[in-house]
PDB file of N, CA and C in Angstrom:
ATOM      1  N   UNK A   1      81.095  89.207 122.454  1.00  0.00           N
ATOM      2  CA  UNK A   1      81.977  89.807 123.450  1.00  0.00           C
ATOM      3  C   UNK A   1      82.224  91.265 123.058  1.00  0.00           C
ATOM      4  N   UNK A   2      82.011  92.032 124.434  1.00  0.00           N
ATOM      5  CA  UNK A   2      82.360  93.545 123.663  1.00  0.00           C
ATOM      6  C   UNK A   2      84.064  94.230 123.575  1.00  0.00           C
ATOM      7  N   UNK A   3      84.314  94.633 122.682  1.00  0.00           N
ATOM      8  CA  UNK A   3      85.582  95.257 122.710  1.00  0.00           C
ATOM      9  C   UNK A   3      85.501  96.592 124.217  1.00  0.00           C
ATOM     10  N   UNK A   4      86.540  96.457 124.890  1.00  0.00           N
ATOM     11  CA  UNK A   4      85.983  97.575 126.292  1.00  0.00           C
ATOM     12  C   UNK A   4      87.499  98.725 125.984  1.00  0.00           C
ATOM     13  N   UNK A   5      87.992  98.025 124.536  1.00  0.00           N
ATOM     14  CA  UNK A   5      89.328  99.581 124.456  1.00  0.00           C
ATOM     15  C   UNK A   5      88.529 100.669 123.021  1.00  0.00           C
ATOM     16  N   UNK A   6      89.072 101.868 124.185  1.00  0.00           N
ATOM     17  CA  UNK A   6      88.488 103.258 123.037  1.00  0.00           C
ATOM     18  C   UNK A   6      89.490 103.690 122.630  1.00  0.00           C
ATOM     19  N   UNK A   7      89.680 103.740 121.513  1.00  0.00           N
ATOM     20  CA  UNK A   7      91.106 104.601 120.736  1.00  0.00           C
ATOM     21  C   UNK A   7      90.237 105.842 120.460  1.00  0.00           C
ATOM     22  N   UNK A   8      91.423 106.717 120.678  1.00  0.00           N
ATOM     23  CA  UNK A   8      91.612 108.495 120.295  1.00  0.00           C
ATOM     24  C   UNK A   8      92.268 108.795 119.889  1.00  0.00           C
ATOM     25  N   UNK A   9      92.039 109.888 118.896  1.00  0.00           N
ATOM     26  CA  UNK A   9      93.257 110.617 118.534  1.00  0.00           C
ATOM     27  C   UNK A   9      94.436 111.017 119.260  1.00  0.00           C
ATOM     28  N   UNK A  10      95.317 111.819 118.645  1.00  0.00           N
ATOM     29  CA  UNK A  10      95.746 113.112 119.620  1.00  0.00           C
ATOM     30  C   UNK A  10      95.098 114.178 119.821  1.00  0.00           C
ATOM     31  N   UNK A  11      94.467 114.462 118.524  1.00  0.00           N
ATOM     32  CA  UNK A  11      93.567 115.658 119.087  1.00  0.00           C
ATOM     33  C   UNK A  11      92.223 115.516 120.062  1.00  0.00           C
ATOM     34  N   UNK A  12      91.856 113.909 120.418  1.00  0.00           N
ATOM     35  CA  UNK A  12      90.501 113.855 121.379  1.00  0.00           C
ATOM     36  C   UNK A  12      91.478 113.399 122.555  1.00  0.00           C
ATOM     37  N   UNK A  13      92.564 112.981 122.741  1.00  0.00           N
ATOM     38  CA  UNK A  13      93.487 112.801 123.955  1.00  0.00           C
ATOM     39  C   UNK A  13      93.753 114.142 124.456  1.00  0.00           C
ATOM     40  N   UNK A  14      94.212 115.016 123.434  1.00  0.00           N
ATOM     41  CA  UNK A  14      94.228 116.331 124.120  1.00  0.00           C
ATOM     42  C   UNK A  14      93.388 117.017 124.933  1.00  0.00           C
ATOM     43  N   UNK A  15      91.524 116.892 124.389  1.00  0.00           N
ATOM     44  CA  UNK A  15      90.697 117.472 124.799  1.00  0.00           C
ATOM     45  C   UNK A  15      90.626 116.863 126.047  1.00  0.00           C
ATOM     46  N   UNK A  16      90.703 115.136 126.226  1.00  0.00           N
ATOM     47  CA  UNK A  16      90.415 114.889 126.963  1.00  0.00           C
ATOM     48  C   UNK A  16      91.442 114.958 128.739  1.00  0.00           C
ATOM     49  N   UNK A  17      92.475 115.089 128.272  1.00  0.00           N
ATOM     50  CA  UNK A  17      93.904 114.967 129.590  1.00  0.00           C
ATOM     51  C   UNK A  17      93.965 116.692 129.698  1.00  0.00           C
ATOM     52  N   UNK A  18      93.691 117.158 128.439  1.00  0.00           N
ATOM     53  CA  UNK A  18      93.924 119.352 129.054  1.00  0.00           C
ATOM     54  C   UNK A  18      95.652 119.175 128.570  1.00  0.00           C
ATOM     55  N   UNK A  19      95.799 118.716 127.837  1.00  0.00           N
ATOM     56  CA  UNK A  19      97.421 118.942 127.181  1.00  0.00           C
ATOM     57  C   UNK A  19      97.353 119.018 125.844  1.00  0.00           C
ATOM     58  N   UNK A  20      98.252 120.428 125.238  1.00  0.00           N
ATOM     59  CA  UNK A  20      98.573 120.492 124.521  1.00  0.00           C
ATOM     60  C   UNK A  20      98.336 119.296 123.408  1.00  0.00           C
ATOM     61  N   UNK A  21      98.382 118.898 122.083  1.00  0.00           N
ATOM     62  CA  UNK A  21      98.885 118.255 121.142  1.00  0.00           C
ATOM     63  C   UNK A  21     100.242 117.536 121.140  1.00  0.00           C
ATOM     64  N   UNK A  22     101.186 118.995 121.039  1.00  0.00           N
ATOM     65  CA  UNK A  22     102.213 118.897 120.968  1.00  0.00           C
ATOM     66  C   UNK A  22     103.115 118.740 121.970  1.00  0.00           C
ATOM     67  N   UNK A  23     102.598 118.584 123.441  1.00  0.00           N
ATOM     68  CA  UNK A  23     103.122 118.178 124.617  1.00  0.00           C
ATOM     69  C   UNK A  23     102.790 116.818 124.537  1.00  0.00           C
ATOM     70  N   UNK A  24     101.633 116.203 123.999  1.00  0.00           N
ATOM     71  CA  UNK A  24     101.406 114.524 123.571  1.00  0.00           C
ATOM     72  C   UNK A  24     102.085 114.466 122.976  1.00  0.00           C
ATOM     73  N   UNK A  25     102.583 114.719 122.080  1.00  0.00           N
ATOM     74  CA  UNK A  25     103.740 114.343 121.063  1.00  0.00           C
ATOM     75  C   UNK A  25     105.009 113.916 120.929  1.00  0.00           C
ATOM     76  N   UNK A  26     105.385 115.287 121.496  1.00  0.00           N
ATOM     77  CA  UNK A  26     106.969 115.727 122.260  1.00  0.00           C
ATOM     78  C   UNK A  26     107.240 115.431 123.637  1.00  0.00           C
ATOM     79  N   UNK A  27     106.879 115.223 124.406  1.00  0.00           N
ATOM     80  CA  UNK A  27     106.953 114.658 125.767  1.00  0.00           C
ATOM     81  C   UNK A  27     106.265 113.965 125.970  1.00  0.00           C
ATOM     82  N   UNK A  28     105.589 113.136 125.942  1.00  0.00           N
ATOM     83  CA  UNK A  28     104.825 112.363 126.812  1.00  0.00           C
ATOM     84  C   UNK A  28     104.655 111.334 126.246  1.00  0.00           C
ATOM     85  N   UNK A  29     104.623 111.087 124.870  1.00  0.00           N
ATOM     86  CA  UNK A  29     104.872 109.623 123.335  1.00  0.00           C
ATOM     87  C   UNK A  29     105.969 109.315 123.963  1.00  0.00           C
ATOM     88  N   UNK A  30     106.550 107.861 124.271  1.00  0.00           N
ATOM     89  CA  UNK A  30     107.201 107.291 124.572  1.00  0.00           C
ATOM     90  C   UNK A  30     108.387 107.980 125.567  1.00  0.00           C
ATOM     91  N   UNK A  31     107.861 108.235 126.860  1.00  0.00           N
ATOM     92  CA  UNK A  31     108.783 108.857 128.081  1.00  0.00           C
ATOM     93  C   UNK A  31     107.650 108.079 129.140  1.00  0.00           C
ATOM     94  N   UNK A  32     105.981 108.710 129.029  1.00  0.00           N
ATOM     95  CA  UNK A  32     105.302 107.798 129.982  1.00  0.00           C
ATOM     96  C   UNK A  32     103.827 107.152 129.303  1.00  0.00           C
ATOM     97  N   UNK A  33     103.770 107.162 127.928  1.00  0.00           N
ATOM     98  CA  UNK A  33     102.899 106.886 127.401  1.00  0.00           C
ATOM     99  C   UNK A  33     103.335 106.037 126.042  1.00  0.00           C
ATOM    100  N   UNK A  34     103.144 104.733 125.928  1.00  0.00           N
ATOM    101  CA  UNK A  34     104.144 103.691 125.391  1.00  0.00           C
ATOM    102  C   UNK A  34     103.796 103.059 124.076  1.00  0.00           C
ATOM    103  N   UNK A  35     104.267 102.536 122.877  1.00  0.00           N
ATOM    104  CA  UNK A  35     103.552 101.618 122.108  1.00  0.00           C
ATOM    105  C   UNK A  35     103.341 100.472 122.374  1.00  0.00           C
ATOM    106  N   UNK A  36     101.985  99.831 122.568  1.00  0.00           N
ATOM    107  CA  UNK A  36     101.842  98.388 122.604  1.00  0.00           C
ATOM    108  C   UNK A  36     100.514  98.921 124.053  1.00  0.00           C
ATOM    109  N   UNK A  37     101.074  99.775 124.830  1.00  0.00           N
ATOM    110  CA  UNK A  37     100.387  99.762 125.992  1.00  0.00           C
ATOM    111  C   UNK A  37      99.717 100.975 126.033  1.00  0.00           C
ATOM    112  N   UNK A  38     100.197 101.790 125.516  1.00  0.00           N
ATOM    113  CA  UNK A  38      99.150 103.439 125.617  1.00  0.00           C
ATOM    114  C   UNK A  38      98.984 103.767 124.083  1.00  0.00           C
ATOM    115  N   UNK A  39      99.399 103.297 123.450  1.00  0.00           N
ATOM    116  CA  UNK A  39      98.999 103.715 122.015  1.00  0.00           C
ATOM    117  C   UNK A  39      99.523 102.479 120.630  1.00  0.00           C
ATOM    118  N   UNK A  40      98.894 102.583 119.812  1.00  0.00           N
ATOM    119  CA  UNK A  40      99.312 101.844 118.546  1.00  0.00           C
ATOM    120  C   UNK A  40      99.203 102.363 117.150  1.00  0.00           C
ATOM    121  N   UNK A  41      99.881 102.053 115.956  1.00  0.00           N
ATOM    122  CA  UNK A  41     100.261 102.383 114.950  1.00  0.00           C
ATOM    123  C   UNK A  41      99.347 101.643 113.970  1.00  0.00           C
ATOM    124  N   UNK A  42      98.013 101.594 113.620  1.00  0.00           N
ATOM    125  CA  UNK A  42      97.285 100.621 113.197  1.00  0.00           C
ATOM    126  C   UNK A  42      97.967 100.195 111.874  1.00  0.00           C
ATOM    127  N   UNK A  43      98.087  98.944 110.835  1.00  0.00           N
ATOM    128  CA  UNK A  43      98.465  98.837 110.248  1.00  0.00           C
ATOM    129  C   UNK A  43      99.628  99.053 110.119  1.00  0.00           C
ATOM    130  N   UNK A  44     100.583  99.390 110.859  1.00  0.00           N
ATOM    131  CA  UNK A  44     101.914  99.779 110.551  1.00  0.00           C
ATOM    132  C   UNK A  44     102.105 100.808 109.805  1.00  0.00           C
ATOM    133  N   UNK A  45     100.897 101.931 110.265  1.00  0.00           N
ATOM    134  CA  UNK A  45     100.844 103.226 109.209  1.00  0.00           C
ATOM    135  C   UNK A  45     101.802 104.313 110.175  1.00  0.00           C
ATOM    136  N   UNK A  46     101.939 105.526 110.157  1.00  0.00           N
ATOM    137  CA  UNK A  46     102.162 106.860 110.669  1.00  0.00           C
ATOM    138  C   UNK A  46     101.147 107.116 111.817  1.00  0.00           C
ATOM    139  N   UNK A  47      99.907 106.684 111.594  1.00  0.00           N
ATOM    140  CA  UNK A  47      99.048 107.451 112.568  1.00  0.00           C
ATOM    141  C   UNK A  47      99.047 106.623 113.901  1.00  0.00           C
ATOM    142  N   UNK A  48      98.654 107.513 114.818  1.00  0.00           N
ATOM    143  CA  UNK A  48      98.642 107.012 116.337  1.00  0.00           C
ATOM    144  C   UNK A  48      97.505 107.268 116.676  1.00  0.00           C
ATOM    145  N   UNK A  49      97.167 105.862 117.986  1.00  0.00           N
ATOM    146  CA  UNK A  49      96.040 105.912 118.350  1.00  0.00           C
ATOM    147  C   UNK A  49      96.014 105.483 119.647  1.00  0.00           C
ATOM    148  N   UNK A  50      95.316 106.420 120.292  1.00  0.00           N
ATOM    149  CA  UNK A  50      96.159 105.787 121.793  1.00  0.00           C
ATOM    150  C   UNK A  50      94.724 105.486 122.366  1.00  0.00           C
ATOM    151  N   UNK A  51      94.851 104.201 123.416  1.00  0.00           N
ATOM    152  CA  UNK A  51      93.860 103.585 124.080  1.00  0.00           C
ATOM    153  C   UNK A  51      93.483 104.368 125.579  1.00  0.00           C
ATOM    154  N   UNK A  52      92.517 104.996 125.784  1.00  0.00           N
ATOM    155  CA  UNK A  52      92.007 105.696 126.065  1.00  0.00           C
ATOM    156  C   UNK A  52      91.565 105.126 127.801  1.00  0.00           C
ATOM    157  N   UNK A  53      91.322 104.017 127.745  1.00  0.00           N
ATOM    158  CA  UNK A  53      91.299 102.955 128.922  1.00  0.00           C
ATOM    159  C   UNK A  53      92.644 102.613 129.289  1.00  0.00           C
ATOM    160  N   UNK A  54      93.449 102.657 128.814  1.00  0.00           N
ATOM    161  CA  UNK A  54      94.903 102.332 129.660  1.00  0.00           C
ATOM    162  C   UNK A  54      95.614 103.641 129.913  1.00  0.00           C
ATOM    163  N   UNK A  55      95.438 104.389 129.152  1.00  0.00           N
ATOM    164  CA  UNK A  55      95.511 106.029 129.895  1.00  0.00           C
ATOM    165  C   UNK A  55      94.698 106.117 131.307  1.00  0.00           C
ATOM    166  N   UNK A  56      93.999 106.372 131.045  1.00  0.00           N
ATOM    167  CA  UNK A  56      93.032 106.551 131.949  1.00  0.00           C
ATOM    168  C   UNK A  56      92.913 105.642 133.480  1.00  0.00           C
ATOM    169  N   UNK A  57      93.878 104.401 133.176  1.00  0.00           N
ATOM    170  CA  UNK A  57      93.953 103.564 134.565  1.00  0.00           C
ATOM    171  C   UNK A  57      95.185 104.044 134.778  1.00  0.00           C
ATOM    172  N   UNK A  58      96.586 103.773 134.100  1.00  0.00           N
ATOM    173  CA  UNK A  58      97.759 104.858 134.427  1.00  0.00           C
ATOM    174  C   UNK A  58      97.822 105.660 134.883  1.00  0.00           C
ATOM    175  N   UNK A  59      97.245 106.914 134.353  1.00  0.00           N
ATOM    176  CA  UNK A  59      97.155 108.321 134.818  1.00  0.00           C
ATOM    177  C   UNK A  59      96.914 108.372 136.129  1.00  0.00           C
ATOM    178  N   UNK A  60      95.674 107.746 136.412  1.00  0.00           N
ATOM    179  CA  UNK A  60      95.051 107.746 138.562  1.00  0.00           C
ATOM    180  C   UNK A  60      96.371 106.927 139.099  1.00  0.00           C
ATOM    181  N   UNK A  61      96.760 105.808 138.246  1.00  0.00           N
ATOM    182  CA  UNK A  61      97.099 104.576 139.342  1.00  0.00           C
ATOM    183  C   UNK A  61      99.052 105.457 139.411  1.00  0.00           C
ATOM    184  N   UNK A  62      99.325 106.706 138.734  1.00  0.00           N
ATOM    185  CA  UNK A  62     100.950 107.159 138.971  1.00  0.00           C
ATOM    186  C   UNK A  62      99.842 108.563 140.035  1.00  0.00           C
ATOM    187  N   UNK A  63      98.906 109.086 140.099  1.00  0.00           N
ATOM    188  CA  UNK A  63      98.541 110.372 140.291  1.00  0.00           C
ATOM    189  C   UNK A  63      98.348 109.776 142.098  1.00  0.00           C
ATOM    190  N   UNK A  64      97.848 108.654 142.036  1.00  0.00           N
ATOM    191  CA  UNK A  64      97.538 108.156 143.538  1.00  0.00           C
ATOM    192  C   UNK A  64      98.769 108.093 144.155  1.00  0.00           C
ATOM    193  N   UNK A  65      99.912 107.977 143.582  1.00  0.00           N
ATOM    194  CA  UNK A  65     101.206 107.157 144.589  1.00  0.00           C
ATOM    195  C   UNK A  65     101.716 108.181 144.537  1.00  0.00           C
ATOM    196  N   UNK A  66     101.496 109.977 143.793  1.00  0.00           N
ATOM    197  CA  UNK A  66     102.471 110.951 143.585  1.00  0.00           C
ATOM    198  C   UNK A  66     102.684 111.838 144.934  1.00  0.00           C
ATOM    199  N   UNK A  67     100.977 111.252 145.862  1.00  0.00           N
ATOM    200  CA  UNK A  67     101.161 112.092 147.200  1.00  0.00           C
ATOM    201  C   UNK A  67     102.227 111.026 148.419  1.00  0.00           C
ATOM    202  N   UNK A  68     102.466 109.752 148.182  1.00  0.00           N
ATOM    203  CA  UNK A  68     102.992 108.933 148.740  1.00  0.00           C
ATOM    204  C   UNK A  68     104.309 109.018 149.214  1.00  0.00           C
ATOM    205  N   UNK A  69     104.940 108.408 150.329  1.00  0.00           N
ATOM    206  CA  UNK A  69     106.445 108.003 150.286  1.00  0.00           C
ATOM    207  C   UNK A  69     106.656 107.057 149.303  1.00  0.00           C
ATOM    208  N   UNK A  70     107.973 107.096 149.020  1.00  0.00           N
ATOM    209  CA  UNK A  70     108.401 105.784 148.191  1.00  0.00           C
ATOM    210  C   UNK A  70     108.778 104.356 149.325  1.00  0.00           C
ATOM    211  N   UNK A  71     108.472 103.481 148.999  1.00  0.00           N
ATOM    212  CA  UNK A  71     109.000 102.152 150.144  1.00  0.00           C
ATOM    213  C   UNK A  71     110.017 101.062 149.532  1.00  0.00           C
ATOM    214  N   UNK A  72     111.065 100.820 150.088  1.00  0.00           N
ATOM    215  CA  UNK A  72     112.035 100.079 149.869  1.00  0.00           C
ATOM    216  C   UNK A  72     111.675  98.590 149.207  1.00  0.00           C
ATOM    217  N   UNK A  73     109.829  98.387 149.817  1.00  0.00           N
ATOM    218  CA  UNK A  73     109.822  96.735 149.095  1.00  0.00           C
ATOM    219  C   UNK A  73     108.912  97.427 147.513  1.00  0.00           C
ATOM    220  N   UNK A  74     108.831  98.609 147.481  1.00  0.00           N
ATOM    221  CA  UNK A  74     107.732  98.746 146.421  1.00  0.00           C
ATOM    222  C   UNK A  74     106.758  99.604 146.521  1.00  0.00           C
ATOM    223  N   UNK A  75     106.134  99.427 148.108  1.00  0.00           N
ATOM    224  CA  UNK A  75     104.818 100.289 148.034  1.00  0.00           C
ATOM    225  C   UNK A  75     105.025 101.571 148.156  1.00  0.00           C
ATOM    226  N   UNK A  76     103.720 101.962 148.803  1.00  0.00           N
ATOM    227  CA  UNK A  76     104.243 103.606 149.025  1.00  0.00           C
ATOM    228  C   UNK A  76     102.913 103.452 150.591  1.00  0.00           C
ATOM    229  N   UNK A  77     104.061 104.555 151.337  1.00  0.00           N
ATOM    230  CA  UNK A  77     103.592 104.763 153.006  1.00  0.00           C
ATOM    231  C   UNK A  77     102.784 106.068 152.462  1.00  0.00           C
ATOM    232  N   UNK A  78     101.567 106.789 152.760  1.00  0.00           N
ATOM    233  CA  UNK A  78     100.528 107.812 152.894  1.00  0.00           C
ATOM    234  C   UNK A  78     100.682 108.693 153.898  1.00  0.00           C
ATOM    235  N   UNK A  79     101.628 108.043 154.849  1.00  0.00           N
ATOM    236  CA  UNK A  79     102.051 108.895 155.914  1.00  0.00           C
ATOM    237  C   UNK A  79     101.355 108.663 157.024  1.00  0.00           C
TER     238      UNK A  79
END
């Protein structure tokens, strides 16, 4: 069975999203990018490693609904 998650750094998350380091760091580490779901602490060390495939479905699936109305049951109207 193949493993289908890519861990990255911060510094290959950076290259890859066009943000800063330190905007990964300071804003965006736990406000919309989470432990358990956008990144992990391997071993229970210091370093971070964020999954690169759950970024990457996040990012489109908040970027798609950002042109949207908001809807009272949940969805979003396109207009």
């Amino acid at each position: 069975m193949k493993n289908s998650q890519v861990y990255v750094t911060t510094e290959e998350l950076s290259n890859l999203i066009k943000y800063d380091c330190r905007t990964i760091r300071e804003r965006l580490k736990d406000s919309v990018l989470f432990e358990g779901v956008h990144y992990i602490k391997p071993f229970g060390g210091r370093k971070i490693l964020y999954d690169w495939e759950a970024i990457k479905r996040d990012m489109c699936k908040f970027s798609a609904n950002a042109m949207g109305i908001p809807m009272a049951n949940g969805g979003v109207s396109h207009g």
